[in-house]
N, C-alpha and C. Protein backbone atom coordinates (compact mmCIF):
# COMPACT_ATOMS: atom_id res chain seq x y z
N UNK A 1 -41.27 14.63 5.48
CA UNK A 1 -40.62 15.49 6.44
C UNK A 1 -41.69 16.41 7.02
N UNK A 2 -41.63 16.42 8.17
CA UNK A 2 -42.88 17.41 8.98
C UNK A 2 -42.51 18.88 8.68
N UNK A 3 -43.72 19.46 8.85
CA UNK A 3 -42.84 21.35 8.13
C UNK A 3 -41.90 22.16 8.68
N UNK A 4 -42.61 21.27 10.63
CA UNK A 4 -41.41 22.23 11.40
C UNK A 4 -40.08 21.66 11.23
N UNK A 5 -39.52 20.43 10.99
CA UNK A 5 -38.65 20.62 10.84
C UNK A 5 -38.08 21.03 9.45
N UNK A 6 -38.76 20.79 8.49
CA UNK A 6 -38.70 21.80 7.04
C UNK A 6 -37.90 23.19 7.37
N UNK A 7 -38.85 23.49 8.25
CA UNK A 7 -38.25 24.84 8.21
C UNK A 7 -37.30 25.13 9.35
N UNK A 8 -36.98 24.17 10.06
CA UNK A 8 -35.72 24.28 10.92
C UNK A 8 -34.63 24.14 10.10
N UNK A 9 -34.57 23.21 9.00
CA UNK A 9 -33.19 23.18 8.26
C UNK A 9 -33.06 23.88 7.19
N UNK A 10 -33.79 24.97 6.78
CA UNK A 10 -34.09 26.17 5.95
C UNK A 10 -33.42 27.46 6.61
N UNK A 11 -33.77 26.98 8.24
CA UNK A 11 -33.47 28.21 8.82
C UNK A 11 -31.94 28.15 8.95
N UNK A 12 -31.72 26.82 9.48
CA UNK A 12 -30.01 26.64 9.71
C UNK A 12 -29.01 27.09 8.31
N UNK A 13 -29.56 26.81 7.14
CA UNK A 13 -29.01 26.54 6.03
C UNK A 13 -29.17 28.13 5.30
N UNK A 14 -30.23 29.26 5.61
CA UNK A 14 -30.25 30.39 5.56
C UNK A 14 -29.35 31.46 7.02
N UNK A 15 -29.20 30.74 7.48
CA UNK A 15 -28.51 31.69 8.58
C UNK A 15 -26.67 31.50 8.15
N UNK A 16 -26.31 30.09 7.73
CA UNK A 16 -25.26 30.25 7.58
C UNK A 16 -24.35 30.91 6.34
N UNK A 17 -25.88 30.70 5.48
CA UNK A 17 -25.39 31.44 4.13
C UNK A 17 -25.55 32.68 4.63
N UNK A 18 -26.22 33.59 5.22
CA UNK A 18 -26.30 34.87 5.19
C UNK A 18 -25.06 35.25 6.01
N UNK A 19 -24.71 34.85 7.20
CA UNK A 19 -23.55 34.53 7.55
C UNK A 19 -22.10 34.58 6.77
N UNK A 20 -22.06 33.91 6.07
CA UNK A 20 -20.93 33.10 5.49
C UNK A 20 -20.47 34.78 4.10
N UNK A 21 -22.07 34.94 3.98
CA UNK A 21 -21.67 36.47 3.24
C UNK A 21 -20.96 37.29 3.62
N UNK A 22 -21.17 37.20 4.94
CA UNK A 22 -21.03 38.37 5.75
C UNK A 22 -19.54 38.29 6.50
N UNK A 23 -18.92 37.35 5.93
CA UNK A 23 -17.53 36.97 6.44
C UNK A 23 -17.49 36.52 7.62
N UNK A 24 -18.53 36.25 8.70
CA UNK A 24 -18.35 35.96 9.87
C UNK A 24 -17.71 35.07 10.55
N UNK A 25 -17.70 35.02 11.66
CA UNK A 25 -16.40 33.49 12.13
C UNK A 25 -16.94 31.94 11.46
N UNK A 26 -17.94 31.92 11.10
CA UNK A 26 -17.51 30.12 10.10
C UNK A 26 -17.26 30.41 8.86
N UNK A 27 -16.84 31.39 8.28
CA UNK A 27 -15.71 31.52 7.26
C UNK A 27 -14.77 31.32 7.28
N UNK A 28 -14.05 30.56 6.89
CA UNK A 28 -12.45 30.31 7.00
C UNK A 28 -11.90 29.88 5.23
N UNK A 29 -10.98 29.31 5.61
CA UNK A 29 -9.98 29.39 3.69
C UNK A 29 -10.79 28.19 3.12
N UNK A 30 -11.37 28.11 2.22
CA UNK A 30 -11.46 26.86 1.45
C UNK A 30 -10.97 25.40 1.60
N UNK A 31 -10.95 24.82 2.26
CA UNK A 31 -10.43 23.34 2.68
C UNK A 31 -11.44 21.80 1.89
N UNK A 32 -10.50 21.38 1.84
CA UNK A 32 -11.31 19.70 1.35
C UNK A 32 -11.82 18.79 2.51
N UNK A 33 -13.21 18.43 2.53
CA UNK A 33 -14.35 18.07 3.64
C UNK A 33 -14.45 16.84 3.23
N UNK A 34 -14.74 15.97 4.10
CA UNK A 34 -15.14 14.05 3.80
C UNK A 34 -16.24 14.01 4.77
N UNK A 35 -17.09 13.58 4.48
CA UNK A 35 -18.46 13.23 5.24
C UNK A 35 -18.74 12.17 4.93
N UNK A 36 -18.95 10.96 5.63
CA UNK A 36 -19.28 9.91 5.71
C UNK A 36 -20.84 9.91 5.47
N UNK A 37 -21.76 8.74 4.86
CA UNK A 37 -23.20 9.03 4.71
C UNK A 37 -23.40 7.20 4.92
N UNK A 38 -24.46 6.71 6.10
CA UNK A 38 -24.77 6.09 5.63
C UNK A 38 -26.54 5.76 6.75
N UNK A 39 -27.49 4.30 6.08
CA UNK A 39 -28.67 4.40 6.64
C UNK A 39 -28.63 2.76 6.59
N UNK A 40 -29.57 2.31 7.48
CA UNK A 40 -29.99 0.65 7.36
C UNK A 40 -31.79 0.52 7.74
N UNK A 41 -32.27 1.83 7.43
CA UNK A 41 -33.92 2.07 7.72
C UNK A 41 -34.42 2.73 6.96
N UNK A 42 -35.73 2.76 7.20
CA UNK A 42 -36.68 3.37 6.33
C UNK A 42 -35.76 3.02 4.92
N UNK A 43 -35.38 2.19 3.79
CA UNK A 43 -35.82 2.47 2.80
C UNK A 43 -34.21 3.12 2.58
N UNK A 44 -32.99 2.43 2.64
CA UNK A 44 -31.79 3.42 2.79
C UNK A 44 -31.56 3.86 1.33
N UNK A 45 -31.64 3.25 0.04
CA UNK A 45 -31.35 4.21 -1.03
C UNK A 45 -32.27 5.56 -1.20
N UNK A 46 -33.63 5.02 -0.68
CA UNK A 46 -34.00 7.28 -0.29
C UNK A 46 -33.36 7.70 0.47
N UNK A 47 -33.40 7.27 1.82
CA UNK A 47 -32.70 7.83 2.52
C UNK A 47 -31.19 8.38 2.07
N UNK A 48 -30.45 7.66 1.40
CA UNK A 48 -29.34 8.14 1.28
C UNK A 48 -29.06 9.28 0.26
N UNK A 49 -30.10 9.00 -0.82
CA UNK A 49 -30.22 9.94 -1.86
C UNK A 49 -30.90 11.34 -1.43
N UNK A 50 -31.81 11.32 -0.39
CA UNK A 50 -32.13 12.15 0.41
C UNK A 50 -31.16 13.47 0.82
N UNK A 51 -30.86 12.44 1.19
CA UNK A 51 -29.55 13.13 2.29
C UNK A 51 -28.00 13.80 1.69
N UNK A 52 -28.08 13.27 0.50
CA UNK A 52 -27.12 13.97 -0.46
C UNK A 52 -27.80 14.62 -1.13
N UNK A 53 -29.03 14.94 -1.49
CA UNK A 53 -29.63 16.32 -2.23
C UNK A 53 -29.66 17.21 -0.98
N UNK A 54 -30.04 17.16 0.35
CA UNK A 54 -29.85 18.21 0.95
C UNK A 54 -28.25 18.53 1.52
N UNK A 55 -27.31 17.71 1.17
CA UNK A 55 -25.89 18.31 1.46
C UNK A 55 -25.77 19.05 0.22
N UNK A 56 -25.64 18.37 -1.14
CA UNK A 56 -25.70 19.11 -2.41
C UNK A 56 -26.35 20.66 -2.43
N UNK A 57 -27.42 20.31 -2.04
CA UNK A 57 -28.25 22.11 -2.10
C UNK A 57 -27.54 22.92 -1.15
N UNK A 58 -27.07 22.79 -0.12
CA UNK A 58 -26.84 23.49 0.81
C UNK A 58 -25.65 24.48 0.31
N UNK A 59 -25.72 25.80 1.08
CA UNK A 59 -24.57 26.72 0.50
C UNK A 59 -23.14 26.15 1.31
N UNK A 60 -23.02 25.08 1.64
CA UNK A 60 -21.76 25.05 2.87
C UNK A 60 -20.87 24.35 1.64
N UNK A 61 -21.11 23.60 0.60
CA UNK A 61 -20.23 22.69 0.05
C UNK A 61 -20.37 23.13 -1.40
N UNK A 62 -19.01 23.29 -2.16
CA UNK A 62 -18.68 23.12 -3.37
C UNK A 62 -17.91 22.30 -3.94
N UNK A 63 -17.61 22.19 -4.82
CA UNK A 63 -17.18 20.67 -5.92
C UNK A 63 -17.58 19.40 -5.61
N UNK A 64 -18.90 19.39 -5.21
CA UNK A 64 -19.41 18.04 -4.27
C UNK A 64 -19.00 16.84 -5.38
N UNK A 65 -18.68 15.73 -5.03
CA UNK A 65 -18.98 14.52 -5.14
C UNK A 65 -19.26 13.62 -4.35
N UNK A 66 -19.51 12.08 -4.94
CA UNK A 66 -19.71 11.19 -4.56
C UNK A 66 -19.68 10.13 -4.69
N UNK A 67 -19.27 9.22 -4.24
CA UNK A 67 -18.09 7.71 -4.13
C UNK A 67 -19.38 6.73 -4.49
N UNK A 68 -19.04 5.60 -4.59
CA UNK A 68 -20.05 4.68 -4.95
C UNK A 68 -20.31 4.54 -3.81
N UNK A 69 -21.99 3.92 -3.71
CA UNK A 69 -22.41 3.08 -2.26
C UNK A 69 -22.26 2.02 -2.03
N UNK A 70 -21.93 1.64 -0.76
CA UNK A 70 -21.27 0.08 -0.54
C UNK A 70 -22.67 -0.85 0.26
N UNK A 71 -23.07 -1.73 0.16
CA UNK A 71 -23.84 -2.26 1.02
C UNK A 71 -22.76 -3.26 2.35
N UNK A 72 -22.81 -2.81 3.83
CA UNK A 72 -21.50 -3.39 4.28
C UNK A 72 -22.26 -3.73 6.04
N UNK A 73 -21.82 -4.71 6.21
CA UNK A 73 -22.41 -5.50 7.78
C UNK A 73 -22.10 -4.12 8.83
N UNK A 74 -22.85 -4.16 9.93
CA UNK A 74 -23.31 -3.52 10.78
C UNK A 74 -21.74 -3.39 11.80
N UNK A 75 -21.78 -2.61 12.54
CA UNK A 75 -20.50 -2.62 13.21
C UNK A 75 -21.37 -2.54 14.74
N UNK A 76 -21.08 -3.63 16.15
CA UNK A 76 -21.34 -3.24 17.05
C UNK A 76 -21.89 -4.69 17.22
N UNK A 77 -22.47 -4.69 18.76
CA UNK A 77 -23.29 -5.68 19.09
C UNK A 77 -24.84 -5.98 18.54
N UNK A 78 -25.41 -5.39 17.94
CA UNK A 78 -26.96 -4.99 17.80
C UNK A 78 -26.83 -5.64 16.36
N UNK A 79 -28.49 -6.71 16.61
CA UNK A 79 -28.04 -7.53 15.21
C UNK A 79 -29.16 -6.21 14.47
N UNK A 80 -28.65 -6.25 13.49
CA UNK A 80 -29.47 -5.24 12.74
C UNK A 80 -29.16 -5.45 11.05
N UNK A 81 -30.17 -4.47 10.20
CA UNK A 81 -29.85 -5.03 8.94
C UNK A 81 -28.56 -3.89 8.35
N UNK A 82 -28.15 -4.81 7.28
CA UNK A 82 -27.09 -3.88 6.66
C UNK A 82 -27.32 -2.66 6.43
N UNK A 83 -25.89 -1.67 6.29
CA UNK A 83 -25.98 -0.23 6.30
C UNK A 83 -25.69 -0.36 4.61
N UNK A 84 -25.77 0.87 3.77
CA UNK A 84 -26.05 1.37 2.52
C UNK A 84 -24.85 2.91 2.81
N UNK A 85 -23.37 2.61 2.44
CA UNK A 85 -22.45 3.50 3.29
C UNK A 85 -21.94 4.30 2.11
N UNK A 86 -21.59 5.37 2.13
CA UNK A 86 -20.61 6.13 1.04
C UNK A 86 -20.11 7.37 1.66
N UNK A 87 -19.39 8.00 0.87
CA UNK A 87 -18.56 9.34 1.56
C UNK A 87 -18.86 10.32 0.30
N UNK A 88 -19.14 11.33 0.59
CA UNK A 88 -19.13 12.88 -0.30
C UNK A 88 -17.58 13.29 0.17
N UNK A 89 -17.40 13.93 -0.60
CA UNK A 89 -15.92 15.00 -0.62
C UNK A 89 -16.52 16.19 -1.65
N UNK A 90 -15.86 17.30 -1.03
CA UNK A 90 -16.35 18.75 -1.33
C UNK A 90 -15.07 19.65 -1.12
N UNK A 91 -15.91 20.56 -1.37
CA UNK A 91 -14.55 21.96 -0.69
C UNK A 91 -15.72 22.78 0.26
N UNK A 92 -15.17 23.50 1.41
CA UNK A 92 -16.02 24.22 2.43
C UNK A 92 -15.11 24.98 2.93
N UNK A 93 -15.46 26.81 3.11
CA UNK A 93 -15.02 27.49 3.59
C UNK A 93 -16.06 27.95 4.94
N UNK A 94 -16.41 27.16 5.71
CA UNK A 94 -17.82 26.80 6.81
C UNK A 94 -16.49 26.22 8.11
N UNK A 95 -16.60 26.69 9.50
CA UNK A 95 -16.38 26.34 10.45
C UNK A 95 -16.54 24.72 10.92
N UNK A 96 -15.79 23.83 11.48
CA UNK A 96 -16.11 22.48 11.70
C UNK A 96 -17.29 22.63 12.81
N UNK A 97 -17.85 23.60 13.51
CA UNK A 97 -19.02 23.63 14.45
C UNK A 97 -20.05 23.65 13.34
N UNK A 98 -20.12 24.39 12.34
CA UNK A 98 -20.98 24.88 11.76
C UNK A 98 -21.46 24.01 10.85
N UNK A 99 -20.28 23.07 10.09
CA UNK A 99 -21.25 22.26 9.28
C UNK A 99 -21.08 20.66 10.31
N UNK A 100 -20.87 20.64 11.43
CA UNK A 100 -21.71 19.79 12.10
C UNK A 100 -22.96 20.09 12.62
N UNK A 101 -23.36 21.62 12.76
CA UNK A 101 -24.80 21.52 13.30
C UNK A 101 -25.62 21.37 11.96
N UNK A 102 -25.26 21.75 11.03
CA UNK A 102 -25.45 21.26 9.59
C UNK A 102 -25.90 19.66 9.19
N UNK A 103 -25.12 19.32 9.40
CA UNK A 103 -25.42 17.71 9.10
C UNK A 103 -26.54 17.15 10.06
N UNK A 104 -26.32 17.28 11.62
CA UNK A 104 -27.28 17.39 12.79
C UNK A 104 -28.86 17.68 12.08
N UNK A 105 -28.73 18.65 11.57
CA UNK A 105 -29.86 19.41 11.11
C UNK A 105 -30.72 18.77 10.24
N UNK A 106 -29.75 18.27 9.41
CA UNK A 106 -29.95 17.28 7.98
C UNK A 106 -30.65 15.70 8.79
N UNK A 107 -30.19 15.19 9.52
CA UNK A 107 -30.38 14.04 10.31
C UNK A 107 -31.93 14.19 10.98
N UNK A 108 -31.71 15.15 11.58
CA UNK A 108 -33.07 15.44 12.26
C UNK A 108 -34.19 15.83 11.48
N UNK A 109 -33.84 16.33 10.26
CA UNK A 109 -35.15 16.42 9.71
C UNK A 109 -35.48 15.04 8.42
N UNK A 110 -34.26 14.20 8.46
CA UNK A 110 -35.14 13.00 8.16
C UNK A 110 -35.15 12.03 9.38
N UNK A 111 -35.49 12.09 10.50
CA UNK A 111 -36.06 11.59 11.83
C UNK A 111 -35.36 10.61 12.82
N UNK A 112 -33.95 11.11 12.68
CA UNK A 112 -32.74 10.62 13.06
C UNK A 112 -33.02 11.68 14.59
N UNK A 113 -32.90 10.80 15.62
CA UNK A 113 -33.43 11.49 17.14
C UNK A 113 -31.93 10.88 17.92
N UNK A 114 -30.92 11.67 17.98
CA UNK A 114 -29.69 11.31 18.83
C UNK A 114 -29.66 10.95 20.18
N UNK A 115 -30.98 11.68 20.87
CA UNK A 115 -31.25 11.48 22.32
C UNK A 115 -31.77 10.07 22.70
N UNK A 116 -32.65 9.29 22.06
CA UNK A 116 -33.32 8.03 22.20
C UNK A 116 -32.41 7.30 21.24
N UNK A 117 -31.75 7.26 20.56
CA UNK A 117 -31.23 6.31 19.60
C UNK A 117 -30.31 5.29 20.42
N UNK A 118 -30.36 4.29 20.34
CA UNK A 118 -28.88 2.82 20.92
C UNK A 118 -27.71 3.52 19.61
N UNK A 119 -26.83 3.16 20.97
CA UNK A 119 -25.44 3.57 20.28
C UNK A 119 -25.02 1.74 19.60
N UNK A 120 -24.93 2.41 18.04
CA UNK A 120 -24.31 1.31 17.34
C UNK A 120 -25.84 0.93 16.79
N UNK A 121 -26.91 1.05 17.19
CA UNK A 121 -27.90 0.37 16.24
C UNK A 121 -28.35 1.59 15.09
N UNK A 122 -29.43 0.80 14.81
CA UNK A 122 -29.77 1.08 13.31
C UNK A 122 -30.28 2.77 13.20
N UNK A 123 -30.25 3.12 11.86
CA UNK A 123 -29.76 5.08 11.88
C UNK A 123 -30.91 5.08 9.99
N UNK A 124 -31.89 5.50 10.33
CA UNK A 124 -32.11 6.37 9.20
C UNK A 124 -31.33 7.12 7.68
N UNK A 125 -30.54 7.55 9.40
CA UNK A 125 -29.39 8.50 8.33
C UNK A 125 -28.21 8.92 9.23
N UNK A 126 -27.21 8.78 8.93
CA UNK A 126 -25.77 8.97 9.86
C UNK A 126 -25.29 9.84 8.71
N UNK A 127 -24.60 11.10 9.30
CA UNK A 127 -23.63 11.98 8.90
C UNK A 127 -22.64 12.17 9.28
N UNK A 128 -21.59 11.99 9.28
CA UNK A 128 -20.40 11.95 9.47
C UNK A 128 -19.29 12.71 8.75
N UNK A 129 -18.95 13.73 10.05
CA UNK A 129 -17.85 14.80 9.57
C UNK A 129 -16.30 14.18 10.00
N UNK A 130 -15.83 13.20 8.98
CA UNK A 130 -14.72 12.32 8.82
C UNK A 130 -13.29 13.42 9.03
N UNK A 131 -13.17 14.39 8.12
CA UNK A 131 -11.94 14.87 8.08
C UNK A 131 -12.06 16.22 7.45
N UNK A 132 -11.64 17.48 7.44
CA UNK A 132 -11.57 18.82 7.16
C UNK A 132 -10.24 19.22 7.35
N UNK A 133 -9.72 19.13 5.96
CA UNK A 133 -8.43 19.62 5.62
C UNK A 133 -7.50 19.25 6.74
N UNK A 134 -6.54 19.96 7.33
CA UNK A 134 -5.56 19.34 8.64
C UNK A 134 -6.16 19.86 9.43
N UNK A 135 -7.18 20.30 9.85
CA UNK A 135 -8.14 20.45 11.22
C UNK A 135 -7.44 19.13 11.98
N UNK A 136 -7.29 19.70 13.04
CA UNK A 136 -7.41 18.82 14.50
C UNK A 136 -8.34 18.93 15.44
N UNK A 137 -9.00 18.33 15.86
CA UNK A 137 -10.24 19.14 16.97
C UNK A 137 -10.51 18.04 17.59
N UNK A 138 -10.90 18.62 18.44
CA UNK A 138 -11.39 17.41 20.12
C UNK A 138 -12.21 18.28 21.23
N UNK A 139 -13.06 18.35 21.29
CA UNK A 139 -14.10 18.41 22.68
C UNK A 139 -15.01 17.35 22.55
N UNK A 140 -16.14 18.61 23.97
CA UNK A 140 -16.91 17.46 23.84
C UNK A 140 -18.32 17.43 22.93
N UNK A 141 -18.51 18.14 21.84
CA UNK A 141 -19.11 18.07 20.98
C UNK A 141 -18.69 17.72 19.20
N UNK A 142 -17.49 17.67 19.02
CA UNK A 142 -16.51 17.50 17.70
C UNK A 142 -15.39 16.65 18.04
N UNK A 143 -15.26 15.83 17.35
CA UNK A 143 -13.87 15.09 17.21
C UNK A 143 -13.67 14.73 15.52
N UNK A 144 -12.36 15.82 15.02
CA UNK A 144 -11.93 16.02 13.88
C UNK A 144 -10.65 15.64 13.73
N UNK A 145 -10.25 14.54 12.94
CA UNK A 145 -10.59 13.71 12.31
C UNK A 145 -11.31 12.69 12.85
N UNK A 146 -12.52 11.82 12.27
CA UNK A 146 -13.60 11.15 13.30
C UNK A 146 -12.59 10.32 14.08
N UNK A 147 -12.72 9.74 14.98
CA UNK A 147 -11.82 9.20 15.79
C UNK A 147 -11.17 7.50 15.17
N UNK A 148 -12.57 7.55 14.95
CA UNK A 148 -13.17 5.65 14.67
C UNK A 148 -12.62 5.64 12.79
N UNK A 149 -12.51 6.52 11.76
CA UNK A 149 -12.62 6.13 10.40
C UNK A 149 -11.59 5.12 10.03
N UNK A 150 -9.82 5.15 10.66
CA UNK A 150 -9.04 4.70 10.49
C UNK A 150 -8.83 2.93 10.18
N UNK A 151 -10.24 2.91 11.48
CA UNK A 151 -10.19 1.21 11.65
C UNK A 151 -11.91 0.62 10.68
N UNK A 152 -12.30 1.63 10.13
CA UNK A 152 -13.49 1.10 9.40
C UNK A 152 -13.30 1.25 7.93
N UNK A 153 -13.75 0.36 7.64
CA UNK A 153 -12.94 -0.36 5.76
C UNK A 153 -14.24 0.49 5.17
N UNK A 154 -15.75 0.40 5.78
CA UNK A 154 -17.14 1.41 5.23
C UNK A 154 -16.73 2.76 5.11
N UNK A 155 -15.59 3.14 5.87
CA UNK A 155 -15.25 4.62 5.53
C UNK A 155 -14.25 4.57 4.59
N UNK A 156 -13.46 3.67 4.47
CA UNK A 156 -11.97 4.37 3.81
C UNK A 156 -11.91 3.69 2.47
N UNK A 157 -13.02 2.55 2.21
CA UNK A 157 -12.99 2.34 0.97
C UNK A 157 -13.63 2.71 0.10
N UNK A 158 -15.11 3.89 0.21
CA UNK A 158 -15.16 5.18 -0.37
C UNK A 158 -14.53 5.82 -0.81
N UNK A 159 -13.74 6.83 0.90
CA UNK A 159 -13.15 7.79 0.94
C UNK A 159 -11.62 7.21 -0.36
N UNK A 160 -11.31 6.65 -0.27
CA UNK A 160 -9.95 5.94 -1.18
C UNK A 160 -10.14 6.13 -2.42
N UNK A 161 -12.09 5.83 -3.18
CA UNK A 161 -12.34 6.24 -4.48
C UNK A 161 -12.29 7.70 -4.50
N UNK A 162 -12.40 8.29 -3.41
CA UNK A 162 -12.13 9.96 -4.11
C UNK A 162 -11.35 10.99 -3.93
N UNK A 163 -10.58 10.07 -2.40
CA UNK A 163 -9.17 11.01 -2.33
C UNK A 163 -7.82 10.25 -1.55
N UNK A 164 -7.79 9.30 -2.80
CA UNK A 164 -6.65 8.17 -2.09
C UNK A 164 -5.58 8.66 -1.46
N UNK A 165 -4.86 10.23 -1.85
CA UNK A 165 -3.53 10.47 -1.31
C UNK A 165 -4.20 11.56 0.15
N UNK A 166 -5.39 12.01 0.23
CA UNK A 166 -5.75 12.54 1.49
C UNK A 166 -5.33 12.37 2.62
N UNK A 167 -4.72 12.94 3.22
CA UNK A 167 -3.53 12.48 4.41
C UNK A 167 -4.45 12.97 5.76
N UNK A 168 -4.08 11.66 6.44
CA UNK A 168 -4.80 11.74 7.84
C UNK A 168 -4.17 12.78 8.39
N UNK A 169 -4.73 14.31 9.53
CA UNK A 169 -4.28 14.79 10.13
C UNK A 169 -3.01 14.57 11.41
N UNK A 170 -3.65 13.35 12.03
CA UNK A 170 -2.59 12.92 12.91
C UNK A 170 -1.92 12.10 12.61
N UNK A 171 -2.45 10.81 11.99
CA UNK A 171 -1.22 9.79 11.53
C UNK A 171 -0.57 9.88 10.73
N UNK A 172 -0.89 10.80 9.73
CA UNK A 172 0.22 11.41 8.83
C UNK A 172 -0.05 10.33 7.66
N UNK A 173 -1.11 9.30 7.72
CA UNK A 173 -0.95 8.58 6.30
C UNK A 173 -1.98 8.88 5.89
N UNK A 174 -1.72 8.31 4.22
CA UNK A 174 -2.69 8.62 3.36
C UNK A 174 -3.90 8.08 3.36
N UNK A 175 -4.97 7.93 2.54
CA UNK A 175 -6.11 7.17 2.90
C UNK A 175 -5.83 5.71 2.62
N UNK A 176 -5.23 5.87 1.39
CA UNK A 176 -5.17 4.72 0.64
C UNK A 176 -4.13 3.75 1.32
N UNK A 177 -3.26 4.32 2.24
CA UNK A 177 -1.94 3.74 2.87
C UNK A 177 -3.37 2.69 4.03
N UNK A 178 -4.39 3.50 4.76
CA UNK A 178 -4.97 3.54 5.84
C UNK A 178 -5.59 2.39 5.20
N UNK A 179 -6.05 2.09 4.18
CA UNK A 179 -7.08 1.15 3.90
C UNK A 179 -5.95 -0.28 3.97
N UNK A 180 -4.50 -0.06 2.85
CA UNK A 180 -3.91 -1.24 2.46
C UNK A 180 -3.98 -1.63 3.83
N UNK A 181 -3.24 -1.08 5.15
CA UNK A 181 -3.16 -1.50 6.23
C UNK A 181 -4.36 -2.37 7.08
N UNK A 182 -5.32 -1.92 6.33
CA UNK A 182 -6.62 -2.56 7.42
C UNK A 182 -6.82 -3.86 6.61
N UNK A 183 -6.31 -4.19 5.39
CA UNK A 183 -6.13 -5.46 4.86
C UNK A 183 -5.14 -6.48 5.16
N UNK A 184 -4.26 -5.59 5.97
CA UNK A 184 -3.10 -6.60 6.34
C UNK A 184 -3.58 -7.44 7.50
């Protein structure tokens, strides 16, 4: 990791804790967080292990866990090699802006570049802010619950090992309901 960005995600990850002390607006009640994690480059079990020691360290998440990793075919047109996919679940009293510039942060400093990247090809490291408690959200920088998890089996057959009765915000079903269905 280069230093400047070292210390760009030091800085993000110290501003929100000092923040978050301070009661400021990305404080909110304690809610249960799903983040999707996955890589098909550089080397994806560092990468992925990577990338869950810096969600782990970070002050945004408590009771972290983590689902087994799946090795699972590529989604999209772009032949590329398999992704290395899993989901963390936590608790976060952090704003849905806040721990997406979070994850952003996390991405970019293992050399995940959103501006040059092909949509659907191959990712270093993908973070994915899946679902936050019954949050609903939609612009044009957040879409909470991810839009896409419902119809991808790499997300929900994680997410199912660690919070099968987790109820989708809008469809109202559970995870585990979401997965049987994508088998039918």
């Amino acid at each position: 990791m280069s230093s400047d960005l070292a210390v760009d995600l030091f800085s993000v990850n110290q501003r929100f804790a000092n923040a978050s002390r301070e009661r400021s607006p990305i404080h909110m009640p304690k809610r249960p967080v799903y983040i999707g994690i996955g890589s098909n480059k550089n080397d994806p079990p560092a990468m992925v292990r990577r990338a869950l020691d810096e969600l782990k360290n970070s002050v945004a998440f408590q009771n972290f866990r983590v689902s087994q990793l799946i090795w699972t075919d590529p989604v999209g047109p772009i032949e590329q090699d398999a992704f290395l996919n899993g989901v963390v679940a936590a608790s976060t009293d952090w704003e849905p802006e806040c721990i997406l510039a979070l994850l952003h942060a996390i991405e970019s400093s293992m050399g995940r570049n959103r501006a040059v990247e092909q949509r659907w090809g191959p990712r270093a490291i993908d973070l994915d802010l899946l679902m936050l408690g019954d949050v609903v959200m939609s612009n044009s920088s957040i879409q909470i619950p991810h839009p896409e998890m419902e119809k991808r089996r790499f997300v929900l057959a994680p997410l199912a090992e660690l919070a099968p009765h987790a109820v989708h915000p809008v469809n109202k079903q559970s995870v585990a309901d979401m997965l049987e269905a994508l088998c039918d």
